[in-house]
Protein backbone atom coordinates (compact mmCIF):
# COMPACT_ATOMS: atom_id res chain seq x y z
CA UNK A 1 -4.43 -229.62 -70.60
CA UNK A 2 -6.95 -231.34 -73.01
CA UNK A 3 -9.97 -229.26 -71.81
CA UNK A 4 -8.14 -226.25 -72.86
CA UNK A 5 -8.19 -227.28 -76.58
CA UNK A 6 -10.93 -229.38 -76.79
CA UNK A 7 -13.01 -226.71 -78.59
CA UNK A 8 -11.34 -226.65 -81.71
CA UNK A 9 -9.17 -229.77 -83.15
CA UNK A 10 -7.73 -227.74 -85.79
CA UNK A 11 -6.25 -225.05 -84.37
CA UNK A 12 -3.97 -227.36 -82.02
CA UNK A 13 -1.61 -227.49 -84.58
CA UNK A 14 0.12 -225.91 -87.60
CA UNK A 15 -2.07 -224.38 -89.57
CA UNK A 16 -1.05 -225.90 -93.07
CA UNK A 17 -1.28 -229.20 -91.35
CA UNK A 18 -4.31 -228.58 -89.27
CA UNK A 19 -7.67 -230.66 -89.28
CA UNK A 20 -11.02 -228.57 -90.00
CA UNK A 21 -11.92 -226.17 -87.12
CA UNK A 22 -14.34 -227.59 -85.41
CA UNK A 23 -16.67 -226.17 -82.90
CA UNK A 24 -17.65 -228.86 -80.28
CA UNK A 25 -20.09 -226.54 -78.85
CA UNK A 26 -22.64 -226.53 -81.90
CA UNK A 27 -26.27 -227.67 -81.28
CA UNK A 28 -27.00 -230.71 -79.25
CA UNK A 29 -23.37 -231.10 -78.89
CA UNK A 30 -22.92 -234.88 -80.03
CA UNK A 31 -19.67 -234.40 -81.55
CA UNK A 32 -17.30 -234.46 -78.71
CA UNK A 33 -13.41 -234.59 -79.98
CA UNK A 34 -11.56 -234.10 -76.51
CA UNK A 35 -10.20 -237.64 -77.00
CA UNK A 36 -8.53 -236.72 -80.26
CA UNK A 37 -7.36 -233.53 -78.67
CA UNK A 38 -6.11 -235.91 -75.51
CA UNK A 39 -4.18 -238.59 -78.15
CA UNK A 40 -2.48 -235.92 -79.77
CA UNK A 41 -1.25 -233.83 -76.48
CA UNK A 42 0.13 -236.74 -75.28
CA UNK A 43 1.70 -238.74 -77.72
CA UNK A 44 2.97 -235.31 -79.97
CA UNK A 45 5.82 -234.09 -78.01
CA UNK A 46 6.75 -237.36 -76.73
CA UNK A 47 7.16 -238.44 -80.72
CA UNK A 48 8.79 -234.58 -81.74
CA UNK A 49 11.19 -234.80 -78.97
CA UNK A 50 13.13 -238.09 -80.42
CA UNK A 51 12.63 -237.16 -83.82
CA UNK A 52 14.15 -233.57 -82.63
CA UNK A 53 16.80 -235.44 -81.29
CA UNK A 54 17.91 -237.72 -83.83
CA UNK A 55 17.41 -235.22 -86.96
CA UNK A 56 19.82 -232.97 -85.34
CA UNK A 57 22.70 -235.57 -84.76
CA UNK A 58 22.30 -237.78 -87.74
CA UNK A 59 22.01 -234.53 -90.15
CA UNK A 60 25.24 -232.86 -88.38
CA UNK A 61 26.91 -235.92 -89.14
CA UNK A 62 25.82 -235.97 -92.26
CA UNK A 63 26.88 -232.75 -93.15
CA UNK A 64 30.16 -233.03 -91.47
CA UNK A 65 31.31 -236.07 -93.28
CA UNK A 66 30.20 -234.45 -96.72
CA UNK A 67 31.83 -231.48 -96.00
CA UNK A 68 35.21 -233.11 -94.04
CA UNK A 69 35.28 -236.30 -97.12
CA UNK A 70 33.53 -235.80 -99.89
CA UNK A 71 33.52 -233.52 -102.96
CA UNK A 72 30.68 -230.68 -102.90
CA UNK A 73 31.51 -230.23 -106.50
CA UNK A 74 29.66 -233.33 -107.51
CA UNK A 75 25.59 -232.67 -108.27
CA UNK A 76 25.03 -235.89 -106.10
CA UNK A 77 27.33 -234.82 -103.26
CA UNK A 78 25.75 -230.84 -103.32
CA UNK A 79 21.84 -232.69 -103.47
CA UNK A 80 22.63 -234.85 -100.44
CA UNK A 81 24.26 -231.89 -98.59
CA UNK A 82 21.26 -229.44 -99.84
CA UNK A 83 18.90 -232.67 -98.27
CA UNK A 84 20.60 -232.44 -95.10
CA UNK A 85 20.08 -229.01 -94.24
CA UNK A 86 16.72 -228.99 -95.51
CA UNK A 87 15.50 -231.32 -93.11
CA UNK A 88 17.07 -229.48 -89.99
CA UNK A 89 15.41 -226.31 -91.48
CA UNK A 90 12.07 -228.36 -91.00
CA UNK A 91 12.95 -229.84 -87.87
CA UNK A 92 13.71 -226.02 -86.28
CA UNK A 93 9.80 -225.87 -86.55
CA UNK A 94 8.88 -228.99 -84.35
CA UNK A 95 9.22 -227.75 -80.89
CA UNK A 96 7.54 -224.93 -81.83
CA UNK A 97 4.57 -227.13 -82.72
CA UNK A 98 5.06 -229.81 -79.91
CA UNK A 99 5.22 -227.23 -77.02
CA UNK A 100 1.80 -225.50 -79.08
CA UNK A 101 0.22 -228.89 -78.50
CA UNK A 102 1.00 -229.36 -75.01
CA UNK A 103 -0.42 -226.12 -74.09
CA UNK A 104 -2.86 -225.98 -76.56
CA UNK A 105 -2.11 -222.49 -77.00
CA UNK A 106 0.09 -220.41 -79.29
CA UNK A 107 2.59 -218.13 -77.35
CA UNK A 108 5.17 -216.72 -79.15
CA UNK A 109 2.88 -213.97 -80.69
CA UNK A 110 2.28 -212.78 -84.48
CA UNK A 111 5.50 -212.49 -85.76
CA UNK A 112 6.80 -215.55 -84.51
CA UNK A 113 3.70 -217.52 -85.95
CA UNK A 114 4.59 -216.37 -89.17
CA UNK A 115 8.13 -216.98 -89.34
CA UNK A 116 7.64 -220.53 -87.85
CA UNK A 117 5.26 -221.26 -90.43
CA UNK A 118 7.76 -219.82 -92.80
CA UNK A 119 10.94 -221.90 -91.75
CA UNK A 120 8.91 -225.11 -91.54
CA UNK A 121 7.53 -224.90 -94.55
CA UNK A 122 10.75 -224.14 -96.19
CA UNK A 123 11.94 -227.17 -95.45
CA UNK A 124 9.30 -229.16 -96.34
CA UNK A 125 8.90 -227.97 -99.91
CA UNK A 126 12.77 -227.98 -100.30
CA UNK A 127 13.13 -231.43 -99.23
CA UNK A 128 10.49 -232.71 -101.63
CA UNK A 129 12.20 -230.57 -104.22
CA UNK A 130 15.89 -231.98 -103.78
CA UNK A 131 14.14 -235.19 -103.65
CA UNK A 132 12.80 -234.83 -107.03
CA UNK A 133 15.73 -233.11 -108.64
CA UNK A 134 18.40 -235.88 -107.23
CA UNK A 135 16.00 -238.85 -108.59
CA UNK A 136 16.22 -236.46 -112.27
CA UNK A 137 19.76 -236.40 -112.03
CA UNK A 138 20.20 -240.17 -111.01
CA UNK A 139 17.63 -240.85 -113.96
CA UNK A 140 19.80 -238.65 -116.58
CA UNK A 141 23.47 -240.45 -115.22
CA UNK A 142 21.80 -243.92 -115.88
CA UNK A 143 19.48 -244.19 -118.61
CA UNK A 144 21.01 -240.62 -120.47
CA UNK A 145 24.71 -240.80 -119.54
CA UNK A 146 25.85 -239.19 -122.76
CA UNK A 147 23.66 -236.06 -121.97
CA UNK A 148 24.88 -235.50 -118.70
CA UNK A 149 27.18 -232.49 -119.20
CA UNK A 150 26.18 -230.87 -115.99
CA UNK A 151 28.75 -232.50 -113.32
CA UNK A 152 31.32 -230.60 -116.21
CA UNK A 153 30.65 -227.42 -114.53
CA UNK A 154 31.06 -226.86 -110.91
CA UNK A 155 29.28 -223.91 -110.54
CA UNK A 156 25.87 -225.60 -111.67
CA UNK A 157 25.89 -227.32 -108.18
CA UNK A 158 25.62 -223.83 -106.88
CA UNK A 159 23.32 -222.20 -109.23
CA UNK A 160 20.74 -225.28 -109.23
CA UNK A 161 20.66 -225.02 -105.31
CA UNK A 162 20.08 -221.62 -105.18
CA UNK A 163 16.97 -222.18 -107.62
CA UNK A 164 15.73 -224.86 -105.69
CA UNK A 165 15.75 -222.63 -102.85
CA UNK A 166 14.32 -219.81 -104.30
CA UNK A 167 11.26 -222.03 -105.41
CA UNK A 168 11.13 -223.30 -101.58
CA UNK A 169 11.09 -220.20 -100.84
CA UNK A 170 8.12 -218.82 -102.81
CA UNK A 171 6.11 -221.85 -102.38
CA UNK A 172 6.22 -221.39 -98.34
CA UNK A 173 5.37 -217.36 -98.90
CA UNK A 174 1.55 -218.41 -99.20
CA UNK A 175 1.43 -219.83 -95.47
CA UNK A 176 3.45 -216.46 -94.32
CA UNK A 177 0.74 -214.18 -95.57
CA UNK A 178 -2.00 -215.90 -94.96
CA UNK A 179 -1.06 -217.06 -91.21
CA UNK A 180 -2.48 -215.36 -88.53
CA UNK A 181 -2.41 -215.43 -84.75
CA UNK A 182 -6.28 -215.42 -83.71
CA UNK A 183 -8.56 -216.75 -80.97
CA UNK A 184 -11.32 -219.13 -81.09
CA UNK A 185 -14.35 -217.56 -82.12
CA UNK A 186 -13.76 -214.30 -81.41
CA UNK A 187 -13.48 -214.66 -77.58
CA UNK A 188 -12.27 -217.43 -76.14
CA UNK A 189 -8.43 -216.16 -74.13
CA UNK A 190 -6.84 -219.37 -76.11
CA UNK A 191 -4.39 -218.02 -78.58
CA UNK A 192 -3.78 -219.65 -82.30
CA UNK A 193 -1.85 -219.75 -85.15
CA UNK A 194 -3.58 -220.68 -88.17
CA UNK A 195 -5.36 -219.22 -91.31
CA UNK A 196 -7.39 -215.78 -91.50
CA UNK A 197 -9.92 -217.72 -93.26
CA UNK A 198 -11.30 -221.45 -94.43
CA UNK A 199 -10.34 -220.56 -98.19
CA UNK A 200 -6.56 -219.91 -97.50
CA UNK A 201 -6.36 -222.65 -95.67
CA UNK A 202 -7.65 -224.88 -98.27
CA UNK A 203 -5.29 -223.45 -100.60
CA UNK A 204 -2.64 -224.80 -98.47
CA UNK A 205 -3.41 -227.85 -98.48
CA UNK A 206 -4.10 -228.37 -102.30
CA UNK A 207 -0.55 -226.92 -102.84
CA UNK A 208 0.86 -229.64 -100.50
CA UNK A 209 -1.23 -232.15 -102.86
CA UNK A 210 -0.03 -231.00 -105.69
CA UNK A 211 3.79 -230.67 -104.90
CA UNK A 212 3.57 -234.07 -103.50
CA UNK A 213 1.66 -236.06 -107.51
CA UNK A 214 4.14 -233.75 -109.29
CA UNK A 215 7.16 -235.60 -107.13
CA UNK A 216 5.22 -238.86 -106.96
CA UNK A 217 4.77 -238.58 -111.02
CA UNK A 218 8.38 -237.55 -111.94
CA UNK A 219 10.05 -239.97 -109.28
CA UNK A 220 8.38 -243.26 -110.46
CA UNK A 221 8.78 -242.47 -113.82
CA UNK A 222 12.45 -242.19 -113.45
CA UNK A 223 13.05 -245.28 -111.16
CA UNK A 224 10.63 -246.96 -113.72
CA UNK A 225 12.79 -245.92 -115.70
CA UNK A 226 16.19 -246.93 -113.89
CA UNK A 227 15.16 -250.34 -113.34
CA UNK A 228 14.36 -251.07 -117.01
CA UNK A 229 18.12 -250.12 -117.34
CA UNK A 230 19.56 -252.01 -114.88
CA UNK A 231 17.97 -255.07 -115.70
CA UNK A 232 20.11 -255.25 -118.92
CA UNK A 233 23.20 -257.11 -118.57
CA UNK A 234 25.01 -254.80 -119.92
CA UNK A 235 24.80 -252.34 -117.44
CA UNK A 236 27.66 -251.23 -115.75
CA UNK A 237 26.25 -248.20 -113.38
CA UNK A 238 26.89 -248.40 -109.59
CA UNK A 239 23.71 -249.68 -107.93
CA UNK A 240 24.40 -248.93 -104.34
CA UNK A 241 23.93 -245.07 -105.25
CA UNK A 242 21.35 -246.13 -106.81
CA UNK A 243 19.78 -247.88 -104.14
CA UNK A 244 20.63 -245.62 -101.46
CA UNK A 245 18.36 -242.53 -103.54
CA UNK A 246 15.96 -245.12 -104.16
CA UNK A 247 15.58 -246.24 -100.38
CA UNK A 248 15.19 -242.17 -99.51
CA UNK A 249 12.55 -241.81 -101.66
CA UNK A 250 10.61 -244.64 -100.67
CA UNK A 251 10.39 -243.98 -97.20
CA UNK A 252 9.57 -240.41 -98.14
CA UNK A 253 7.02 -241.15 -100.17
CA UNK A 254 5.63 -243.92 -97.50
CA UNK A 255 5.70 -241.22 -94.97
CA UNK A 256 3.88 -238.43 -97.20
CA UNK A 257 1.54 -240.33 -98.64
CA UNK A 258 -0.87 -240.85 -96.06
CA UNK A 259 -0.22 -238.01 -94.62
CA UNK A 260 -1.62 -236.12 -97.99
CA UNK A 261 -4.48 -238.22 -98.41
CA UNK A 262 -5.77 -237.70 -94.76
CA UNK A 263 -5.44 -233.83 -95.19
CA UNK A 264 -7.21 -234.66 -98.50
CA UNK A 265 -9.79 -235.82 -96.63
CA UNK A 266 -9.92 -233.42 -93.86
CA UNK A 267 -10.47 -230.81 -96.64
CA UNK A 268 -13.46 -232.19 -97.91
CA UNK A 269 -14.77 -231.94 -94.52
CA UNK A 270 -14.60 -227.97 -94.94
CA UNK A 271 -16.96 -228.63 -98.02
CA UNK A 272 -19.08 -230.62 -95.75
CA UNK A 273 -18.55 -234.19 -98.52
CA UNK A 274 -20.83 -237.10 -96.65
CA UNK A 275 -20.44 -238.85 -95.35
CA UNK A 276 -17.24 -237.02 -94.05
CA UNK A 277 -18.57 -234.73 -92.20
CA UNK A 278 -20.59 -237.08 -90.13
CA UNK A 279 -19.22 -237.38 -86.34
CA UNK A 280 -17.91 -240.58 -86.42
CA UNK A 281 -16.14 -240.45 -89.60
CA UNK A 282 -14.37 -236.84 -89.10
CA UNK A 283 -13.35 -238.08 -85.99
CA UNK A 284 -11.84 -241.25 -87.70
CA UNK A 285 -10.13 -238.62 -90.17
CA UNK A 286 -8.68 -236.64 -87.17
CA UNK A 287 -6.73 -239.47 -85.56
CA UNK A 288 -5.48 -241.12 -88.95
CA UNK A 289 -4.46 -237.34 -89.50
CA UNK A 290 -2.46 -237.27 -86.37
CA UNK A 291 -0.81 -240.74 -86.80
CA UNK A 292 0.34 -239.80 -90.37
CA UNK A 293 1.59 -236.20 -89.75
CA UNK A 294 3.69 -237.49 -87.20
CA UNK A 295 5.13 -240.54 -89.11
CA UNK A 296 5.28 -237.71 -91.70
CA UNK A 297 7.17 -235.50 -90.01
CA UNK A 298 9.29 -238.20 -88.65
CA UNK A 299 11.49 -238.28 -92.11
CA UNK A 300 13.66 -235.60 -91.25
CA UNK A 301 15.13 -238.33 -88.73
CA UNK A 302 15.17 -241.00 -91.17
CA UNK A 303 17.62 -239.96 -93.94
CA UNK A 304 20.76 -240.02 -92.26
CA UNK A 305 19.97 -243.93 -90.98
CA UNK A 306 20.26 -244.96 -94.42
CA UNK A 307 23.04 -242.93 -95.40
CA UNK A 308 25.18 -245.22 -92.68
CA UNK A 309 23.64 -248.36 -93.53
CA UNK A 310 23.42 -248.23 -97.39
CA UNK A 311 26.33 -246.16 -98.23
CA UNK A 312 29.72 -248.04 -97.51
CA UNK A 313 31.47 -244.84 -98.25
CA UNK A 314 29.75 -242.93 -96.16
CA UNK A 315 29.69 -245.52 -93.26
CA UNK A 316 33.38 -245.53 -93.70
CA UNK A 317 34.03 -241.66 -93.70
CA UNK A 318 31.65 -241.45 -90.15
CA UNK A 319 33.97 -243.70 -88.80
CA UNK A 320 36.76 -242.34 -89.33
CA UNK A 321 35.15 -238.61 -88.07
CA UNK A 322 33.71 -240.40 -85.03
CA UNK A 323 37.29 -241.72 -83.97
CA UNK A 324 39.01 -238.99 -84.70
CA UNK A 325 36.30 -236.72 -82.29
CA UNK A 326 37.01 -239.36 -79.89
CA UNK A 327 40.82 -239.32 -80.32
CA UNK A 328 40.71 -235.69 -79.59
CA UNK A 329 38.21 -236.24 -76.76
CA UNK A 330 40.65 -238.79 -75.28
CA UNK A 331 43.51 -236.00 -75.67
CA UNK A 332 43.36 -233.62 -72.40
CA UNK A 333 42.75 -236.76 -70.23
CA UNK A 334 45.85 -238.25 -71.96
CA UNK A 335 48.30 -235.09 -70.45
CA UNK A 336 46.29 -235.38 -67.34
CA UNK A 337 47.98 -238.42 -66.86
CA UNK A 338 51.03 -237.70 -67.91
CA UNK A 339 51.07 -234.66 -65.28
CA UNK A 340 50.04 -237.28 -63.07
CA UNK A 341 52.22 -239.89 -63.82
CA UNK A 342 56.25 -239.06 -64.36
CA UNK A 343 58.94 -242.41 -64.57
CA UNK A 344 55.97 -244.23 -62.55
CA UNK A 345 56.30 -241.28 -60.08
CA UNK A 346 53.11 -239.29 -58.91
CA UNK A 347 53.69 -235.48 -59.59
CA UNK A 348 51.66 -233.02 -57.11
CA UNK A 349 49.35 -230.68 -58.79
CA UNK A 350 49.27 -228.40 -55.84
């Protein structure tokens, strides 16, 4: 399975996310990357397949207790709601991507590399974005209550979303139009999906960069900002919300920030930067690459664990859901029994 993507590294994965495409068969051949190509085979769909699994539950639970308990009317409310389904937008792309690694090999042609890309993308930049805009609005409620006239009109919960969206949207077209399916070199059978060309690719990944200081910036300003505030005694604002916001963004941030500064790093490699594109040290780049995008990726998963154990509320409302699926669950077994069972009298079925 290795040997069939052991001649490039960086087509073995998405293309926005992708080391630099390396040919292992230039000159005296010293710079052998099949164990990178190995480590990442292995370990990649073993690591998508739980996070696959757990983003999809905790997220529909999520968005069942919002919807079932809480008011969508509220900015907070709409921004966790929003979060929700933008991480099980980006989590629709990772079996694509895990079952491209195992093969080493894209098969679901041209269209479908395109519209993956799309999707996953989607989610990522809409996630960072509802990140950003629900530490703003946490910032404004605590440090600028009197300013906060937005929660006064429902409709902005709508129109906000649908902006945030739209900006997902257009910052995801880039990897659409610029996403190709190829094969290596030319002529190898091995099938791809990744950038027509070095410069796109690039492009990419400086847009990831920059999406990812502009949230960095604006979030610790605002919790800077927060805590300053809450350290008066005077303050009277609830802190658990607080804290569970905070406690998302943190482990966002501690999952994306490696994972930007190793594709950072992988892009100087395309400029050919020393002593980065020596063997050793690309090589070094490739697997802390590969560790960090899937920790990365991993945050879809993540969010809902500290919606149950940080919000009381919330822990309270999935409760109550959860018994009440199990109530009903319990329900046909229930007249079963009583079918069975009549004044301690068994009742044939047949």
């Amino acid at each position: 399975m290795a040997e069939n993507v052991a001649t490039t590294l960086g087509n073995s994965y998405p293309t926005e996310y992708s080391t630099v495409e390396y040919d292992l068969n230039y000159e005296d051949e010293l710079c052998n990357k099949t164990t990178v190509v190995q480590f990442g085979a292995i370990v990649t769909p073993v690591f998508f397949t739980v996070v696959i699994v757990l983003s999809c539950m905790g997220n529909a639970l999520v968005l069942g207790v919002l919807v079932k308990y809480e008011n969508l009317r509220s900015l907070t409310n709409a921004f966790l709601f929003n979060l929700a389904v933008s991480d099980l937008v980006f989590t629709v792309g990772l079996p694509f991507w895990a079952h491209y690694h195992i093969l080493g090999r894209w098969t679901f042609g041209d269209a479908a590399c395109k519209a993956v890309n799309f999707i996953f993308f989607v989610g990522f930049y809409s996630s960072t974005i509802f990140l950003t805009t629900m530490t703003v609005h946490r910032y404004m409620a605590v440090v600028h209550p009197l300013s906060l006239v937005l929660n006064r009109k429902p409709y902005h919960c709508f129109v906000i979303s649908v902006i945030i969206w739209m900006m997902s949207f257009g910052a995801a077209a880039p990897h659409v139009i610029f996403t190709v399916e190829t094969n290596d070199n030319g002529s190898s059978p091995k099938l791809h999906c990744s950038y027509d060309n070095v410069q796109w690719r690039l492009v990419g990944i400086y847009q990831q960069n920059i999406f990812f200081l502009t949230a960095f910036i604006t979030i610790t300003f605002c919790y800077s900002q927060i805590l300053i505030r809450l350290l008066r005694p005077t303050s009277h604002t609830r802190r658990k919300t607080v804290r569970l916001i905070l406690c998302i963004v943190v482990v966002f941030f501690l999952g994306w920030a490696p994972y930007n500064m190793a594709i950072f790093l992988d892009s100087l490699i395309s400029w050919e930067v020393a002593p980065l594109n020596e063997c050793d040290t690309s090589t070094t780049v490739d697997y802390v690459l590969t560790i960090s995008r899937l920790v990365a990726f991993s945050h879809c998963c993540l969010n809902p664990v500290f919606y149950v154990f940080m919000g009381i509320k919330f822990r309270t409302h999935l409760k109550k859901m959860l018994w009440n699926i199990c109530k009903r669950m319990d329900e046909p077994q229930n007249r079963h029994s009583q079918l069975i069972y009549s004044n301690g009298e068994e009742i044939s079925m047949y």
